[in-house]
PDB file of N, CA and C in Angstrom:
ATOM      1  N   UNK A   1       9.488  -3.185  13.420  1.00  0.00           N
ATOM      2  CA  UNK A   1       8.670  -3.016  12.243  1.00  0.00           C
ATOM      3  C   UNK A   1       7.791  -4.239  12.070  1.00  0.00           C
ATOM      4  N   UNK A   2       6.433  -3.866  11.772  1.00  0.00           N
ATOM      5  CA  UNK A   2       5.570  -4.761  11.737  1.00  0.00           C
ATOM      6  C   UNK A   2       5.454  -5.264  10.315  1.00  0.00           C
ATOM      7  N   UNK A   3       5.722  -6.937   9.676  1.00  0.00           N
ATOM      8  CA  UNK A   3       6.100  -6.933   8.493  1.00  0.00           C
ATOM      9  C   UNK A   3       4.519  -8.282   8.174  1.00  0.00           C
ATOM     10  N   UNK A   4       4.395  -8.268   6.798  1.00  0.00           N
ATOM     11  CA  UNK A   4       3.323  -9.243   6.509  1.00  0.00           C
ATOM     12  C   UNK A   4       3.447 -10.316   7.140  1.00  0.00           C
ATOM     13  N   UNK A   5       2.404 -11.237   7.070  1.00  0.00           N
ATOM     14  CA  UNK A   5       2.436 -12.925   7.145  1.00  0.00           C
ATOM     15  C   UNK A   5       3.654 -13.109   5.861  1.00  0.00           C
ATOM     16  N   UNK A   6       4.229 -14.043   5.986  1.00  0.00           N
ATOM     17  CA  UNK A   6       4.932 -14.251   4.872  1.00  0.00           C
ATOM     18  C   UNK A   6       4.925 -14.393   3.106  1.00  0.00           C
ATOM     19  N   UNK A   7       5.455 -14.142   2.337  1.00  0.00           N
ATOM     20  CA  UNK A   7       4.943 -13.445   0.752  1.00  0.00           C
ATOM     21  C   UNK A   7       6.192 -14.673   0.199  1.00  0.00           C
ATOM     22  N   UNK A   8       5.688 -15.356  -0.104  1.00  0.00           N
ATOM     23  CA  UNK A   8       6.513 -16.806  -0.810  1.00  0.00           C
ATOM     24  C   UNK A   8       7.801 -17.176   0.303  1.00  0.00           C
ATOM     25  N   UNK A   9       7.310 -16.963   1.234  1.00  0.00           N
ATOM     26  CA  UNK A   9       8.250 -17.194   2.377  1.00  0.00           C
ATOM     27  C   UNK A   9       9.360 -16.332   2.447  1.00  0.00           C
ATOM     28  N   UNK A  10       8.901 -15.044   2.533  1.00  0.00           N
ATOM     29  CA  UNK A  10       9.707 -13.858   2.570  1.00  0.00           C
ATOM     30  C   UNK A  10       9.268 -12.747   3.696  1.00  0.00           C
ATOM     31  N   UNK A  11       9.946 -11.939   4.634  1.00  0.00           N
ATOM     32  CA  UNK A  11       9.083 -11.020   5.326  1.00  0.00           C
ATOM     33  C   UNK A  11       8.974  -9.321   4.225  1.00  0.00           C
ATOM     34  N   UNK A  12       7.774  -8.996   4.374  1.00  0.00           N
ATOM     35  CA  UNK A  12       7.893  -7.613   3.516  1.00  0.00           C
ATOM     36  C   UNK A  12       7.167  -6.586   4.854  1.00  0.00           C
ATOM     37  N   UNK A  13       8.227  -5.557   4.576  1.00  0.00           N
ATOM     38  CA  UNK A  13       7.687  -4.383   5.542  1.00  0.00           C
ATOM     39  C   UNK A  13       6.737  -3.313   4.790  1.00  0.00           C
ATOM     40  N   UNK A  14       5.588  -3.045   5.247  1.00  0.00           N
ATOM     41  CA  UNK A  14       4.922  -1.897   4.693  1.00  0.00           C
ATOM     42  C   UNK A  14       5.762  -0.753   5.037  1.00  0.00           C
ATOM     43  N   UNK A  15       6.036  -0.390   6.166  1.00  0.00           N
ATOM     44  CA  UNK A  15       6.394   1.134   6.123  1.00  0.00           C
ATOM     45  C   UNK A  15       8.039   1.128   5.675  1.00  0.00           C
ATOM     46  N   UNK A  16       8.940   0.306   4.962  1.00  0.00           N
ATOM     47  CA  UNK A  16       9.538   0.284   3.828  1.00  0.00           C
ATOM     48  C   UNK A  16       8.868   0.733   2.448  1.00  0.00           C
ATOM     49  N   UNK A  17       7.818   0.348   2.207  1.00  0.00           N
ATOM     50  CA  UNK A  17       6.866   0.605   1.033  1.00  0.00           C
ATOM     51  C   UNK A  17       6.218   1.597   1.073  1.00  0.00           C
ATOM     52  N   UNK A  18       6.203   1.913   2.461  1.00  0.00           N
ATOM     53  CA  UNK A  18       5.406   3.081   2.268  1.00  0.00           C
ATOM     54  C   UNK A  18       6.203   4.696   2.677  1.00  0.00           C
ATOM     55  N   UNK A  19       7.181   4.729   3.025  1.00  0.00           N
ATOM     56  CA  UNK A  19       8.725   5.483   2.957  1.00  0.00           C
ATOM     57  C   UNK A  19       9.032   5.987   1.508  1.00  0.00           C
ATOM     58  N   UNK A  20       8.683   4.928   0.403  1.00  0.00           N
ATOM     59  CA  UNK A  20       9.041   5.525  -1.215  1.00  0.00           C
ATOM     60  C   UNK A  20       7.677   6.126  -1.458  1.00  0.00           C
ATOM     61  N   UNK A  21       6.493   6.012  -0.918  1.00  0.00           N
ATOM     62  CA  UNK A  21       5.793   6.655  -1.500  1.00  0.00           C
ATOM     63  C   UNK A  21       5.127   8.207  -1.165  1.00  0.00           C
ATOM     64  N   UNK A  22       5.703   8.523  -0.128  1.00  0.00           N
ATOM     65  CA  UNK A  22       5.919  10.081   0.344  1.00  0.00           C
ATOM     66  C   UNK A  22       6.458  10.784  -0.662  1.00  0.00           C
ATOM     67  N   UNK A  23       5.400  12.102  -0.907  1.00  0.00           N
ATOM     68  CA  UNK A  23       6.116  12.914  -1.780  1.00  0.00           C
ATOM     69  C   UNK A  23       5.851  12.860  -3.604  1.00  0.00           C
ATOM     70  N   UNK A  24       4.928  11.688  -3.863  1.00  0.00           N
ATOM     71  CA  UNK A  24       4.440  11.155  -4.883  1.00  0.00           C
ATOM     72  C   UNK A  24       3.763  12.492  -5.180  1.00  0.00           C
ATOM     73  N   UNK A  25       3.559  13.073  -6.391  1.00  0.00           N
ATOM     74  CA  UNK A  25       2.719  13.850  -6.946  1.00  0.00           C
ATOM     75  C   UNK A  25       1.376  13.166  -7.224  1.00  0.00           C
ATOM     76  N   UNK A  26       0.320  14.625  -6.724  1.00  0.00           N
ATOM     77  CA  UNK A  26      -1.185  13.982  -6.687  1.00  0.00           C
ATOM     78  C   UNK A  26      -1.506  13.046  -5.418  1.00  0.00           C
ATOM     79  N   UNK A  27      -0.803  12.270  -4.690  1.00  0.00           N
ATOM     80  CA  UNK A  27      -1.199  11.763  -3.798  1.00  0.00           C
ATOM     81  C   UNK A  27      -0.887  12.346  -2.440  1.00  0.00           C
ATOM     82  N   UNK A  28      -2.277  12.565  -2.112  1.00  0.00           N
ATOM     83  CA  UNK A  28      -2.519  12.878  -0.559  1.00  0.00           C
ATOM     84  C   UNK A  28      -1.989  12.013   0.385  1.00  0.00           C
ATOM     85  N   UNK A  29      -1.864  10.969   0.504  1.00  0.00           N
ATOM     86  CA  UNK A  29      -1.575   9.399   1.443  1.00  0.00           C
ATOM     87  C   UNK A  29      -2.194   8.177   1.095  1.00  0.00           C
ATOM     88  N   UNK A  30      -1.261   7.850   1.722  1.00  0.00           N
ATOM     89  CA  UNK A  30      -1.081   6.229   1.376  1.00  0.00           C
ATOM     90  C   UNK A  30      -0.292   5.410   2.381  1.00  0.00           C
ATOM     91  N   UNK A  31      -1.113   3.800   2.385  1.00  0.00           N
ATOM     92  CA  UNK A  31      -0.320   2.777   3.149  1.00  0.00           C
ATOM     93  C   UNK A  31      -1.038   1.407   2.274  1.00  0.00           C
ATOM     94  N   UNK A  32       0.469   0.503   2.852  1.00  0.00           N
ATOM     95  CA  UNK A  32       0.375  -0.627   2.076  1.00  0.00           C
ATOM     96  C   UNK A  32      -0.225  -1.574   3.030  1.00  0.00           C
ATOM     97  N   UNK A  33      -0.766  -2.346   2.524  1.00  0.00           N
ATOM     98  CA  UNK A  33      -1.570  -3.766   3.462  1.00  0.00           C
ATOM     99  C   UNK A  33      -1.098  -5.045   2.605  1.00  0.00           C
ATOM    100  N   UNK A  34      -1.494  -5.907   3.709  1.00  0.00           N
ATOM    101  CA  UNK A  34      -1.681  -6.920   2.921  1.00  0.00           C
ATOM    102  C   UNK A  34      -2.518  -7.314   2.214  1.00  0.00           C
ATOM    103  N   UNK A  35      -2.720  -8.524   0.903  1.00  0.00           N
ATOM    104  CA  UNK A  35      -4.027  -8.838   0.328  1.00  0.00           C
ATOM    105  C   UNK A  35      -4.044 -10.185   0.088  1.00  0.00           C
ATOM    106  N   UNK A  36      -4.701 -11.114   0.390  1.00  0.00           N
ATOM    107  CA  UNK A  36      -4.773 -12.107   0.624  1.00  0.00           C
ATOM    108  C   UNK A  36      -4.080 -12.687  -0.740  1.00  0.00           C
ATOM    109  N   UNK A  37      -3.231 -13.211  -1.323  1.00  0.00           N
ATOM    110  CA  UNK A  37      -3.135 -14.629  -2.393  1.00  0.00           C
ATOM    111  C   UNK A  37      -2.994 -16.006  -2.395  1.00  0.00           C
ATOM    112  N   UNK A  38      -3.593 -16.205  -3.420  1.00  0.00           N
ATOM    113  CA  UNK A  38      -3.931 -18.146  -3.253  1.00  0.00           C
ATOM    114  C   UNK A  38      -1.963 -18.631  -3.479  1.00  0.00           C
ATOM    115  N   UNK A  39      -1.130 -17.513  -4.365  1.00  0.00           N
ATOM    116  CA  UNK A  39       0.372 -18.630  -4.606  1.00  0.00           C
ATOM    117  C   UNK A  39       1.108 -18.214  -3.822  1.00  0.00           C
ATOM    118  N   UNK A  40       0.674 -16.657  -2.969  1.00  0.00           N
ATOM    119  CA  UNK A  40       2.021 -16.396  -2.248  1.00  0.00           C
ATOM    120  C   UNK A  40       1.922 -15.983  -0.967  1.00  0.00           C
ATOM    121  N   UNK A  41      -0.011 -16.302  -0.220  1.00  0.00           N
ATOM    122  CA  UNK A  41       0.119 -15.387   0.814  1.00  0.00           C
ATOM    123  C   UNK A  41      -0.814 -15.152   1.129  1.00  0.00           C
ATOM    124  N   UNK A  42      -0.030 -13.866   0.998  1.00  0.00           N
ATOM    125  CA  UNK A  42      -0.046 -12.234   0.464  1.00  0.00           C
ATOM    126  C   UNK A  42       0.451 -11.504  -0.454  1.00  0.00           C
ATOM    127  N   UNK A  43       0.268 -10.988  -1.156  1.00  0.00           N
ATOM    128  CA  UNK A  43       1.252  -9.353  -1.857  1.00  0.00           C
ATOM    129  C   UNK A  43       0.599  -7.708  -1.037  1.00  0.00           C
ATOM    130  N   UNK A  44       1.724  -7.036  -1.762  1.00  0.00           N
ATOM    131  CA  UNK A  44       1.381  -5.953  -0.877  1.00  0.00           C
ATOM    132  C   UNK A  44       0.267  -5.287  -1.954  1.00  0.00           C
ATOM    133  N   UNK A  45      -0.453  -4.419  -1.756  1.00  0.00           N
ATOM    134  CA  UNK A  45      -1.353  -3.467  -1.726  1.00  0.00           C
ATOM    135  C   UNK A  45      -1.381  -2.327  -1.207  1.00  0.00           C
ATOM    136  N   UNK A  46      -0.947  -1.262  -2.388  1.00  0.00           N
ATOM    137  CA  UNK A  46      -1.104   0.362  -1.818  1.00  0.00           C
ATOM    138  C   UNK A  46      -2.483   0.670  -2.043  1.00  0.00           C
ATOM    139  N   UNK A  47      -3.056   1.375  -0.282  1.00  0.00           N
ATOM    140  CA  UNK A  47      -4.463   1.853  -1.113  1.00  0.00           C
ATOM    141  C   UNK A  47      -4.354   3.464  -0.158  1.00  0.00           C
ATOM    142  N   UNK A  48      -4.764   4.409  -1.363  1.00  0.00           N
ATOM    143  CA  UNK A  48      -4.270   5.581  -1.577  1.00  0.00           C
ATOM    144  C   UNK A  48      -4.966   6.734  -1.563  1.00  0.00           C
ATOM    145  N   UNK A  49      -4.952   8.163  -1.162  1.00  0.00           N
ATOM    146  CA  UNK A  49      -5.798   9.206  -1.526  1.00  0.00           C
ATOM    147  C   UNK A  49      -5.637   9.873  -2.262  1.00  0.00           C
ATOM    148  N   UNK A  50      -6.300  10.279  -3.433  1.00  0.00           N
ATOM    149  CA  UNK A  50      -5.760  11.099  -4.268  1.00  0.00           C
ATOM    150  C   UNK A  50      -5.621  12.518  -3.758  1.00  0.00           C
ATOM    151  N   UNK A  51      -5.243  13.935  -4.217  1.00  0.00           N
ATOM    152  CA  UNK A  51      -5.189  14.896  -3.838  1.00  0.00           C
ATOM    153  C   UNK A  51      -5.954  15.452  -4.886  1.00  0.00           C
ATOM    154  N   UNK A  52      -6.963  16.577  -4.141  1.00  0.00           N
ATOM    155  CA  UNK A  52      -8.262  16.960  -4.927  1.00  0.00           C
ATOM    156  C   UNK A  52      -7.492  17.480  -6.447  1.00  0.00           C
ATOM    157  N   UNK A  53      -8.304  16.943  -7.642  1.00  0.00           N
ATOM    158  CA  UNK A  53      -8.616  17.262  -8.833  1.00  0.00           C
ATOM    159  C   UNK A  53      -7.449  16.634  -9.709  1.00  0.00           C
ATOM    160  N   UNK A  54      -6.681  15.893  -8.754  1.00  0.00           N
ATOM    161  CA  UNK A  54      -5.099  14.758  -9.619  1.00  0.00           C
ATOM    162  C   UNK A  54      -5.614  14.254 -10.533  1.00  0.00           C
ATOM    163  N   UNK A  55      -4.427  13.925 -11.187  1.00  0.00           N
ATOM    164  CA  UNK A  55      -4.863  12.395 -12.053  1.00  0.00           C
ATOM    165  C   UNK A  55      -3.685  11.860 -12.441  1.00  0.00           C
ATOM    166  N   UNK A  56      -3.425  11.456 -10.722  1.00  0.00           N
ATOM    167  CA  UNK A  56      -2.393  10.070 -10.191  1.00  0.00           C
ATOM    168  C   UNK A  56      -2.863   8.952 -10.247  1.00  0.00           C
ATOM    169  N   UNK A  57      -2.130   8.091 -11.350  1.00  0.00           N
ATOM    170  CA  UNK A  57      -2.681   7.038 -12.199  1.00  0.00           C
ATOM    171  C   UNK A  57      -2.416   5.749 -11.165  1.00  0.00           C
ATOM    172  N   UNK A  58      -2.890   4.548 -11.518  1.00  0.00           N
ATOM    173  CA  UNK A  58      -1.993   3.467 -10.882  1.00  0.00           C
ATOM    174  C   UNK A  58      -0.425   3.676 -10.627  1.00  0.00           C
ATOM    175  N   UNK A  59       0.041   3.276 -12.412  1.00  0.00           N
ATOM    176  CA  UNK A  59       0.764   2.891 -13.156  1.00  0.00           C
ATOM    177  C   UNK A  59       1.644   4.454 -12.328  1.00  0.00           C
ATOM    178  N   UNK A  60       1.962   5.772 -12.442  1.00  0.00           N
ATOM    179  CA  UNK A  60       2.273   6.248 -11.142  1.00  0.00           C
ATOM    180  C   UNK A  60       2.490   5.940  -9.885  1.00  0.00           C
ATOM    181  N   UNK A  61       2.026   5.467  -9.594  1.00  0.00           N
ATOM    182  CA  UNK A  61       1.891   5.105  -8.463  1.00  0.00           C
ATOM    183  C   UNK A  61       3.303   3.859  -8.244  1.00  0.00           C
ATOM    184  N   UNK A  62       2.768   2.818  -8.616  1.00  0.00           N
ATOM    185  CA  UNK A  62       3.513   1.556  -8.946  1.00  0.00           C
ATOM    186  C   UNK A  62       4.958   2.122  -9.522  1.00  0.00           C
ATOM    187  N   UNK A  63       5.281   3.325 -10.789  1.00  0.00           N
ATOM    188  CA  UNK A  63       6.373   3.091 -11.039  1.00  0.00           C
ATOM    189  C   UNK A  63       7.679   3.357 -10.109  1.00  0.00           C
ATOM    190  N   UNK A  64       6.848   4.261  -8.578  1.00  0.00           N
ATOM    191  CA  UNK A  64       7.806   4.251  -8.029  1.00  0.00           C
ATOM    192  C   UNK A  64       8.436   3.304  -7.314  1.00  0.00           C
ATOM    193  N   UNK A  65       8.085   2.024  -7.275  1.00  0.00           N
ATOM    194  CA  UNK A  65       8.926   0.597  -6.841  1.00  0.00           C
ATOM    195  C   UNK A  65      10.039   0.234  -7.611  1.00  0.00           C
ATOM    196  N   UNK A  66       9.731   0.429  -8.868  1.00  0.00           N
ATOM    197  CA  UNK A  66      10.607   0.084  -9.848  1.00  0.00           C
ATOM    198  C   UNK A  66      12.246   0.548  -9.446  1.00  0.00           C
ATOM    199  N   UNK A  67      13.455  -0.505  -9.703  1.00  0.00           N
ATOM    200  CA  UNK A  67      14.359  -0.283  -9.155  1.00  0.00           C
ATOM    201  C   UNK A  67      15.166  -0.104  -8.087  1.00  0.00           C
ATOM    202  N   UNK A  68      13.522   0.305  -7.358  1.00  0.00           N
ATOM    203  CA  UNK A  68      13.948   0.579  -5.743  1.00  0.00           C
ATOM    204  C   UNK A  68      13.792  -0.267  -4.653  1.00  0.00           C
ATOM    205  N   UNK A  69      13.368  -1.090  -5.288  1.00  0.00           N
ATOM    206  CA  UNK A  69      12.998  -2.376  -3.867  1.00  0.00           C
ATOM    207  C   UNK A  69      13.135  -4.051  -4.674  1.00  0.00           C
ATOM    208  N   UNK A  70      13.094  -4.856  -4.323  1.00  0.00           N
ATOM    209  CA  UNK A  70      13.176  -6.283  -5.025  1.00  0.00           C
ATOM    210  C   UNK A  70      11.598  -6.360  -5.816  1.00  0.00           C
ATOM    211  N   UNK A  71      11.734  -7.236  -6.501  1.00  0.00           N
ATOM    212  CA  UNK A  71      10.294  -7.596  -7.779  1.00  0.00           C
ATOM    213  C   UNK A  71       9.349  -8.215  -6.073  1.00  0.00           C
ATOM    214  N   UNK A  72       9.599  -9.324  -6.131  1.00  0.00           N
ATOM    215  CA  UNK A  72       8.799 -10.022  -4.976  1.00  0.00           C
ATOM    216  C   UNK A  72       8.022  -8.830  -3.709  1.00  0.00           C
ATOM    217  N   UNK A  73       8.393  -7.525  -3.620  1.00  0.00           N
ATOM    218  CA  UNK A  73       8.356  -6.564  -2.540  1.00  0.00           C
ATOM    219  C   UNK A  73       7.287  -6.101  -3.478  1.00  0.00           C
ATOM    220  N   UNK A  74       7.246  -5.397  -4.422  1.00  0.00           N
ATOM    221  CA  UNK A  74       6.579  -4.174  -5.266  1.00  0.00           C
ATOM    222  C   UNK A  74       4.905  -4.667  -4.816  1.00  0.00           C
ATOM    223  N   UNK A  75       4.443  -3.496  -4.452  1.00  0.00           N
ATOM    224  CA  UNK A  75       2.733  -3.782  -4.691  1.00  0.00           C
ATOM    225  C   UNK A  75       2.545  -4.017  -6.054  1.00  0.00           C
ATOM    226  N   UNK A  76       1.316  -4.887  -5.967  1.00  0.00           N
ATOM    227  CA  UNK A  76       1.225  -5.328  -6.893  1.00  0.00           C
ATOM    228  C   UNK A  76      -0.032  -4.737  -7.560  1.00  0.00           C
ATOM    229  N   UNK A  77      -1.045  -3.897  -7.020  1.00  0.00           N
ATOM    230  CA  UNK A  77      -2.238  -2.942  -7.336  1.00  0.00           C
ATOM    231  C   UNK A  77      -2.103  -1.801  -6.333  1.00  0.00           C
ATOM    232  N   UNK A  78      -2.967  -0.929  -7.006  1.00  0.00           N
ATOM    233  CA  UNK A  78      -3.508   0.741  -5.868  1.00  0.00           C
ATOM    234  C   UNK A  78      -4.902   0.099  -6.203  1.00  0.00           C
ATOM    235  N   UNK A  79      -5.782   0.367  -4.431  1.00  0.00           N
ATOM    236  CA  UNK A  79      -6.704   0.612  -4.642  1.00  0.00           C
ATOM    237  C   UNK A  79      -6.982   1.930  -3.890  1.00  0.00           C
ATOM    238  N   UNK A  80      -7.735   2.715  -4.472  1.00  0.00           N
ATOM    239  CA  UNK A  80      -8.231   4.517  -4.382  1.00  0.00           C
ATOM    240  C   UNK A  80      -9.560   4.451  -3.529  1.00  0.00           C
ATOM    241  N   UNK A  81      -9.512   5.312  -2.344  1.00  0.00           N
ATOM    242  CA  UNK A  81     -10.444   5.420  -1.552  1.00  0.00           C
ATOM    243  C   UNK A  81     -10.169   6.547  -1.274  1.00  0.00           C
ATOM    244  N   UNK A  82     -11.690   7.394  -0.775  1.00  0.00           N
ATOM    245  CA  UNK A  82     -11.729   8.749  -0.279  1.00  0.00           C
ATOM    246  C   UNK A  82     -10.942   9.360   0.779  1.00  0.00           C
ATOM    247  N   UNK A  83     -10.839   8.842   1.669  1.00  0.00           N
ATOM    248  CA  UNK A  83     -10.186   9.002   2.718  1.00  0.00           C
ATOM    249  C   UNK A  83      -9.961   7.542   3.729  1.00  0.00           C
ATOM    250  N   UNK A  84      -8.564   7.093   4.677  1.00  0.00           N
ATOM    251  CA  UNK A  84      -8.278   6.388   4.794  1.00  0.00           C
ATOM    252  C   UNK A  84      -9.234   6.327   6.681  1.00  0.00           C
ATOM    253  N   UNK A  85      -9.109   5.597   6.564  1.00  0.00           N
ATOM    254  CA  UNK A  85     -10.104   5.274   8.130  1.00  0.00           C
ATOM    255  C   UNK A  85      -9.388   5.453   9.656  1.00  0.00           C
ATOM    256  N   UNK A  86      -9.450   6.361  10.270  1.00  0.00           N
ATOM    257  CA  UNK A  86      -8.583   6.418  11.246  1.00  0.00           C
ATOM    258  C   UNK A  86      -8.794   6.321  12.753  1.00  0.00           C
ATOM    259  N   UNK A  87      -8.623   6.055  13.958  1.00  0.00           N
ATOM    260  CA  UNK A  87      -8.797   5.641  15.503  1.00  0.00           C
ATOM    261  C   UNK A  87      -8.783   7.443  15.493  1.00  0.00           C
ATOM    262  N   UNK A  88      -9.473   7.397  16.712  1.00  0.00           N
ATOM    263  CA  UNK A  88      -9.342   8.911  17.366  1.00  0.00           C
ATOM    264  C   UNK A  88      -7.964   9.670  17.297  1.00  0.00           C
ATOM    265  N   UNK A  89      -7.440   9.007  17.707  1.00  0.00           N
ATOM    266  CA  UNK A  89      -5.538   9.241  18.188  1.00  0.00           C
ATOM    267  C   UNK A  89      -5.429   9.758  16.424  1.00  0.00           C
ATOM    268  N   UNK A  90      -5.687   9.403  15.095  1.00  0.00           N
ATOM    269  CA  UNK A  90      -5.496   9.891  14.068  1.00  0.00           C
ATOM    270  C   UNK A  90      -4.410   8.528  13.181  1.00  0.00           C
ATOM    271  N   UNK A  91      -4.649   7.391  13.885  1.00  0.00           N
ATOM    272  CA  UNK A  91      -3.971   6.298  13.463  1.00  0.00           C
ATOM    273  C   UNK A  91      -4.411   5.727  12.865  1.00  0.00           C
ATOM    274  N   UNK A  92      -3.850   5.288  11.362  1.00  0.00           N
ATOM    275  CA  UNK A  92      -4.454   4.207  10.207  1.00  0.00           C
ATOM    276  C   UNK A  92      -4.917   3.200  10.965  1.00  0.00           C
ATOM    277  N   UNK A  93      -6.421   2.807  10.786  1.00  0.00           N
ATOM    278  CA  UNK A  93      -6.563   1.754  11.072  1.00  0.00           C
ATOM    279  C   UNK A  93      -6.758   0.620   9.236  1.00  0.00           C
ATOM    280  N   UNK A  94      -5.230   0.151   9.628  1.00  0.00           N
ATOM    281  CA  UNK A  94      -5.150  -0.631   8.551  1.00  0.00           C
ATOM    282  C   UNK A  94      -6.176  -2.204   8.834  1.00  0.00           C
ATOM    283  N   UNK A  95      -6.280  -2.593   9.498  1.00  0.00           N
ATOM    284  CA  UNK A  95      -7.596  -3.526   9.754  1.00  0.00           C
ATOM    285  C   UNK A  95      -8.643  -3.225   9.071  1.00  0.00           C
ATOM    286  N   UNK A  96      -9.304  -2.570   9.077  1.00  0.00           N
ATOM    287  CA  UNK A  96     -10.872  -2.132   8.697  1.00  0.00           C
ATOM    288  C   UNK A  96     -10.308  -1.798   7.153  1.00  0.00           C
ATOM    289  N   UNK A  97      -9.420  -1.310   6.698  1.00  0.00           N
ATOM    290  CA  UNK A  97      -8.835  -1.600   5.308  1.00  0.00           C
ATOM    291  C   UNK A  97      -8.939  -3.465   5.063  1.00  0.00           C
ATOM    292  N   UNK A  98      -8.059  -3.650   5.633  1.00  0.00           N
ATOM    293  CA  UNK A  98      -8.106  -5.115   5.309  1.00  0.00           C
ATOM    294  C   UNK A  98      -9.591  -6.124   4.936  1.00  0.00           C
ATOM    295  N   UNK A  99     -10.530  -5.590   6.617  1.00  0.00           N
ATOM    296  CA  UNK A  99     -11.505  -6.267   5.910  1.00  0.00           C
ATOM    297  C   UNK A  99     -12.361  -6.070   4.996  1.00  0.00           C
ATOM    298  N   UNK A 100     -12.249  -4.474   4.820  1.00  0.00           N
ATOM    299  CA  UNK A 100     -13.131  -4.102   3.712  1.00  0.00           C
ATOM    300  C   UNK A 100     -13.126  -4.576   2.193  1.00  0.00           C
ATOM    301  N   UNK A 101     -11.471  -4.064   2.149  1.00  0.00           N
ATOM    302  CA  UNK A 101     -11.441  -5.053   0.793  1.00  0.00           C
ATOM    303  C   UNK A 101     -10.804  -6.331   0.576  1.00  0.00           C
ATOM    304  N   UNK A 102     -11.425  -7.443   1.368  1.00  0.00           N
ATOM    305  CA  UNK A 102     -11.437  -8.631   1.663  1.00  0.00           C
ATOM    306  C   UNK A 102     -12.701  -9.425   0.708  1.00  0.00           C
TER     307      UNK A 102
END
């Protein structure tokens, strides 16, 4: 498992994070990235598709961490994009996420 640069000197796995969020109502897909921070890093970042005509909120989104993973793990924002960017093969290219919203 491919896990962040370190998050206050901790390893965090996305596809741990992104395992609870299968099955979310209103959301089409989703994966977590990293996002750059000045105190810890990184934190994680879910950025997400909605499913036509939802209204899958953040705060949705986010409450499913709650309880289920450590505080330090939880994304800490959704950012919402149309569709997620993918290689031929049909593979997230989480890079071109990264630099976009960089």
């Amino acid at each position: 498992m491919k896990s962040f640069k370190r998050t206050g000197g901790e390893n965090i796995y996305p596809a741990e994070l992104e395992e609870l969020l299968v099955g979310v109502p209103g959301l089409a897909e989703a994966v977590v990235i990293g996002r750059p921070d000045n105190t810890w890093g990184e934190v994680p970042l879910v950025v997400a598709v909605r499913q036509a005509e939802s209204s899958t909120t953040d705060e949705d989104v986010l409450a499913v961490f709650v309880d289920r993973v450590a505080r330090f793990k939880r994304p800490k924002a959704v950012t919402w994009v149309g569709a997620l960017p993918r290689t031929a093969m049909g593979k997230v290219q989480k890079h071109v996420l990264r630099d976009d919203l960089a």
